[in-house]
C-alpha atoms as a PDB file:
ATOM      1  CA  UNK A   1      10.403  -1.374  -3.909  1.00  0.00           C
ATOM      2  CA  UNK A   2       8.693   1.456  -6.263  1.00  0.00           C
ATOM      3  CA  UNK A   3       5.647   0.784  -8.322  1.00  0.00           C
ATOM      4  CA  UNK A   4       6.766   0.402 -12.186  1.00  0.00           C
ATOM      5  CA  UNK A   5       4.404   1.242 -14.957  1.00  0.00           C
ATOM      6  CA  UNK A   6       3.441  -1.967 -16.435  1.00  0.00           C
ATOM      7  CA  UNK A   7       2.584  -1.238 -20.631  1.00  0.00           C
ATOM      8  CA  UNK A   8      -1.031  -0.066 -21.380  1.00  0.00           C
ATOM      9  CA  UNK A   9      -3.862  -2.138 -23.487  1.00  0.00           C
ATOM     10  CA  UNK A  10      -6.096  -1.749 -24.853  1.00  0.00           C
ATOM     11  CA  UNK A  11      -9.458  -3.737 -26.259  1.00  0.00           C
ATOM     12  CA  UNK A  12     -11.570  -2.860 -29.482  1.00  0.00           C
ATOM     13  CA  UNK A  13     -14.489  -3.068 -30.710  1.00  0.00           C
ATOM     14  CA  UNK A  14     -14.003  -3.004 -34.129  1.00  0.00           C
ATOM     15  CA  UNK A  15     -14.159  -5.744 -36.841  1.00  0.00           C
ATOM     16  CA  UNK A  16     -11.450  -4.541 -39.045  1.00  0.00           C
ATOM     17  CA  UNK A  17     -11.404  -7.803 -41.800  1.00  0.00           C
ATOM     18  CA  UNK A  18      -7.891  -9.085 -41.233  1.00  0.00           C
ATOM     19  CA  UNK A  19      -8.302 -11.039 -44.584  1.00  0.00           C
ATOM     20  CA  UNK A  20      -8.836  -7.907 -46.739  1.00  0.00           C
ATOM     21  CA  UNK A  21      -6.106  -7.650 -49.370  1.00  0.00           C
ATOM     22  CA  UNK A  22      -3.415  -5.340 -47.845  1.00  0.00           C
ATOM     23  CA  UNK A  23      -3.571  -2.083 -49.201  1.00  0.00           C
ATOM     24  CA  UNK A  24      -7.442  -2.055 -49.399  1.00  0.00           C
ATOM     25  CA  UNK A  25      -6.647  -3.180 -45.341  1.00  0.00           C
ATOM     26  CA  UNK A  26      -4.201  -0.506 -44.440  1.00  0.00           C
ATOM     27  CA  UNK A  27      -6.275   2.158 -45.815  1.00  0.00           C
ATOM     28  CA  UNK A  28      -9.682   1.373 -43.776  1.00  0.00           C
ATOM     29  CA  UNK A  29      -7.240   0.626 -40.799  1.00  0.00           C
ATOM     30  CA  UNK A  30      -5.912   4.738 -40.924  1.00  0.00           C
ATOM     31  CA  UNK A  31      -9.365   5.900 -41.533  1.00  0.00           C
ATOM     32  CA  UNK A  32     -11.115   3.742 -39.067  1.00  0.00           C
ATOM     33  CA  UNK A  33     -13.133   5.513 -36.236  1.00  0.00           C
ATOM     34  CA  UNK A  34     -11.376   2.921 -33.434  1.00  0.00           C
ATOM     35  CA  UNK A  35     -13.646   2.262 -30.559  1.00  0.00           C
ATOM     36  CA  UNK A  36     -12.971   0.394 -27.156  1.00  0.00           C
ATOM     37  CA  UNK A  37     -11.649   0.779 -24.170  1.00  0.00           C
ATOM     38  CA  UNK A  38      -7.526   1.705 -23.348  1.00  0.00           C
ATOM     39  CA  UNK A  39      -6.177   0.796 -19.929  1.00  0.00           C
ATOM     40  CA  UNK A  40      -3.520   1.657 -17.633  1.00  0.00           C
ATOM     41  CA  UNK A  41      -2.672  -1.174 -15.239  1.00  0.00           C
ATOM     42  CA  UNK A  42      -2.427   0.594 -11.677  1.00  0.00           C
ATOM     43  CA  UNK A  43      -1.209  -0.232  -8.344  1.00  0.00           C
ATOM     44  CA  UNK A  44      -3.502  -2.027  -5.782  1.00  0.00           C
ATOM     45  CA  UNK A  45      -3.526   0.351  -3.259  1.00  0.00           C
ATOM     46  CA  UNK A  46      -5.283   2.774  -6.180  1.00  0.00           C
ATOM     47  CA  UNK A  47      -9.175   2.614  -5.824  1.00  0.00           C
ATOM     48  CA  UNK A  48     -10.671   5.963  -7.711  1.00  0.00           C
ATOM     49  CA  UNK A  49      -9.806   7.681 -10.618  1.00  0.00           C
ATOM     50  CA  UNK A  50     -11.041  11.640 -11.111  1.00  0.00           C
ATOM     51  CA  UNK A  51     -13.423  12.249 -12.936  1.00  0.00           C
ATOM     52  CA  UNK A  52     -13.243  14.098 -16.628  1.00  0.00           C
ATOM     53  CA  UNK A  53     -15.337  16.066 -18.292  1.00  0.00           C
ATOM     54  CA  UNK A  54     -15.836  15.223 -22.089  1.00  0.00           C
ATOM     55  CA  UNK A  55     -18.164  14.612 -24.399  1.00  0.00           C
ATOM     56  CA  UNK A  56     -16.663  11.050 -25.381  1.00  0.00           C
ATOM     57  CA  UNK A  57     -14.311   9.999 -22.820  1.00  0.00           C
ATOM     58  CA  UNK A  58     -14.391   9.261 -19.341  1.00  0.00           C
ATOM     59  CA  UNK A  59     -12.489   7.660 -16.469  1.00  0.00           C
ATOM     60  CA  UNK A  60     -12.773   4.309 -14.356  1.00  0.00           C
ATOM     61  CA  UNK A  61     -11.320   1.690 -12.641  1.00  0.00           C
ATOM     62  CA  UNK A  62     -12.002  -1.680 -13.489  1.00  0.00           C
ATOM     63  CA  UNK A  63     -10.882  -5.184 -13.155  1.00  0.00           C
ATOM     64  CA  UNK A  64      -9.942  -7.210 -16.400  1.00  0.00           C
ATOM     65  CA  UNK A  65     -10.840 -10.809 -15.922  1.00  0.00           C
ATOM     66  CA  UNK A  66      -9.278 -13.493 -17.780  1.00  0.00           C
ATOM     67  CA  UNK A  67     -10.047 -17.017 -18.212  1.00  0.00           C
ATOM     68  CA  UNK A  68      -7.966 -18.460 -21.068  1.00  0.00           C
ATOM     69  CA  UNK A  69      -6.639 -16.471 -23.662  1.00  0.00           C
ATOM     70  CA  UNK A  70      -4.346 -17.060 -27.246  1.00  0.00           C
ATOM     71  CA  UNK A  71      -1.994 -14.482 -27.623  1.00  0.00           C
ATOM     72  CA  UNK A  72       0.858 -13.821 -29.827  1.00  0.00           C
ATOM     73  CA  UNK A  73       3.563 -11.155 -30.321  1.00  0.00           C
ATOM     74  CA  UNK A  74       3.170  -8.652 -33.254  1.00  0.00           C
ATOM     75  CA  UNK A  75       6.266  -6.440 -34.480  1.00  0.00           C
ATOM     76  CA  UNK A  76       6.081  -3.781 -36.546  1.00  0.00           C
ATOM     77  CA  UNK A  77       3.530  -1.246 -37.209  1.00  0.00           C
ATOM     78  CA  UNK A  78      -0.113  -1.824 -36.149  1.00  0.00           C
ATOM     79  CA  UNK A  79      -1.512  -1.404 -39.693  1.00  0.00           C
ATOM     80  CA  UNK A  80       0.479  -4.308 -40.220  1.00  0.00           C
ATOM     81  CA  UNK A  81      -0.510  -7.134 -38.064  1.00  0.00           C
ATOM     82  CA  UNK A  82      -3.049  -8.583 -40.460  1.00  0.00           C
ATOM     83  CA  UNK A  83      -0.642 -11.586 -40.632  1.00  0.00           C
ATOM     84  CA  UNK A  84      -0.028 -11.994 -36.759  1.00  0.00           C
ATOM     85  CA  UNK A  85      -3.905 -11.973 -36.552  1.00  0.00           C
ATOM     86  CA  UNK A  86      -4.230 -14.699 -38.880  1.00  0.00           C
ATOM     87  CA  UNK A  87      -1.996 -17.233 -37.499  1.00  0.00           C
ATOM     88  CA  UNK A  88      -3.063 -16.583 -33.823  1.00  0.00           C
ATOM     89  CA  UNK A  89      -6.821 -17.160 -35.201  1.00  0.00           C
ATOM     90  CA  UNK A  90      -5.994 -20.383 -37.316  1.00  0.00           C
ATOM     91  CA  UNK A  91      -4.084 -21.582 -34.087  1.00  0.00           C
ATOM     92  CA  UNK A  92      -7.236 -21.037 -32.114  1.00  0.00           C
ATOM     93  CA  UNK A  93      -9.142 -22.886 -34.551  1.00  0.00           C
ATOM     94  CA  UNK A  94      -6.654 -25.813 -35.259  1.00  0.00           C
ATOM     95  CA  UNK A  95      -6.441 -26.275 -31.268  1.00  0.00           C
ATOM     96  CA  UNK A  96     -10.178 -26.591 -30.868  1.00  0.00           C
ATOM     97  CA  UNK A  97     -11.148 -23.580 -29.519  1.00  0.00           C
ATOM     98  CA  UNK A  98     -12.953 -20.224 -30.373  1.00  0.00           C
ATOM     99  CA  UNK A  99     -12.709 -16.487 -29.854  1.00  0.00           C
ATOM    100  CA  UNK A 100     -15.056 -15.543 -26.854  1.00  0.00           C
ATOM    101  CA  UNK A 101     -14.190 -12.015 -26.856  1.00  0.00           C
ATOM    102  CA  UNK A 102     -13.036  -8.355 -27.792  1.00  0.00           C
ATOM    103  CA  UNK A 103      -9.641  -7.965 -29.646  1.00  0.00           C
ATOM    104  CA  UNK A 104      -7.071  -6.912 -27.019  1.00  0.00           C
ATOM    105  CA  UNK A 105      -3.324  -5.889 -27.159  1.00  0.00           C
ATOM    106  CA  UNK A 106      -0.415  -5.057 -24.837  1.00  0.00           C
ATOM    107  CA  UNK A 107       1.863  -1.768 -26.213  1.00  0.00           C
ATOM    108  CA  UNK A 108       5.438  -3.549 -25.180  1.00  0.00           C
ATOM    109  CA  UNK A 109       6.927  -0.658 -27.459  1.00  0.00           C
ATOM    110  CA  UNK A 110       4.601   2.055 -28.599  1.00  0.00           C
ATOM    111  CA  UNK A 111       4.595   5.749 -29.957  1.00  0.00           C
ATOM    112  CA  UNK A 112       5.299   6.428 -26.349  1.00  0.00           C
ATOM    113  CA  UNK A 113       8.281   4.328 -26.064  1.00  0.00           C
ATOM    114  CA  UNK A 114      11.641   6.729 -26.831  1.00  0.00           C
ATOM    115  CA  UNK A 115      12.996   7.002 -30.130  1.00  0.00           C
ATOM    116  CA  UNK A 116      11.091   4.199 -31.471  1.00  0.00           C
ATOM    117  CA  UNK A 117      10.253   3.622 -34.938  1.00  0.00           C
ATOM    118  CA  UNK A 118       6.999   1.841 -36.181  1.00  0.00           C
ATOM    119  CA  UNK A 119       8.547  -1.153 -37.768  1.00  0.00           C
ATOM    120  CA  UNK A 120      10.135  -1.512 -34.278  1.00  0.00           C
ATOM    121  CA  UNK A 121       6.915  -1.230 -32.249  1.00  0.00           C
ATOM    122  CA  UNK A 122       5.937  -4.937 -29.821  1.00  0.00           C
ATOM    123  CA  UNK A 123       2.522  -5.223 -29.447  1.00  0.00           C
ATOM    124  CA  UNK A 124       0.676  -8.291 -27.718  1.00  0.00           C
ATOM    125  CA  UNK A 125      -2.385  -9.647 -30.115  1.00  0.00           C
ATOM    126  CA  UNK A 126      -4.815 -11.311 -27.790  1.00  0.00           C
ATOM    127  CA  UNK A 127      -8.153 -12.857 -27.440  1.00  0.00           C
ATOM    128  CA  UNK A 128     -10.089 -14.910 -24.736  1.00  0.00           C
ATOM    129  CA  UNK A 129     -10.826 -17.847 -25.942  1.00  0.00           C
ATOM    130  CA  UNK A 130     -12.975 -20.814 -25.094  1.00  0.00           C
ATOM    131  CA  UNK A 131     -13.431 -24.628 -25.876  1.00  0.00           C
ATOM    132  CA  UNK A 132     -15.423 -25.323 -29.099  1.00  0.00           C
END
């Protein structure tokens, strides 16, 4: 059977303040320098990348570990998921447990996906989390 792309993720480093009131929110979110790292799941069989030139970027393979994670489906566009984050956090806090890591999400549907609008964009909101 062929190899199928699986959807890329990425994890940030940023603290954009999911609280802020919305338009305040949406504007830092657009003019936010976004750091972290974006990943392209790859086949087993693949075990080195090339290597780039470039001042800022550069290319790897790594292995994502998980232990357990909270994680909750976002649709819509991304300057827009204030409210996904939210719930996902209080259910993280009302179930005991705390964020023990970077801010990752899955691109389900993306600017890369065909003839697909923003408000029509899945993205995966996930943390690793741990027990209180």
């Amino acid at each position: 059977m062929p190899w199928k792309m699986p959807p890329s993720a990425a994890r940030y480093q940023n603290e954009l303040d999911f609280d802020m009131e919305d338009t305040k929110r949406e504007a830092a979110f657009k003019n936010m320098m976004w750091e972290g790292v974006a990943s392209l799941p790859l086949p087993a069989n693949i075990s080195s990348a090339p290597a780039i030139k470039h001042d800022t970027l550069a290319t790897g393979i790594a292995t994502w570990n998980y232990g357990e994670t909270a994680e909750i489906l976002h649709i819509g566009p991304y300057e827009k998921e204030a409210p996904a984050v939210k719930k996902l956090k209080e259910y993280i806090e009302n179930q005991g447990y705390e964020i023990s890591g970077l801010h990752e999400e899955v691109y389900l549907r993306s600017p890369g996906t065909p003839f697909c609008k923003p408000e029509n964009y899945y993205t995966i909101i996930r943390y690793p989390v741990k027990k209180k």
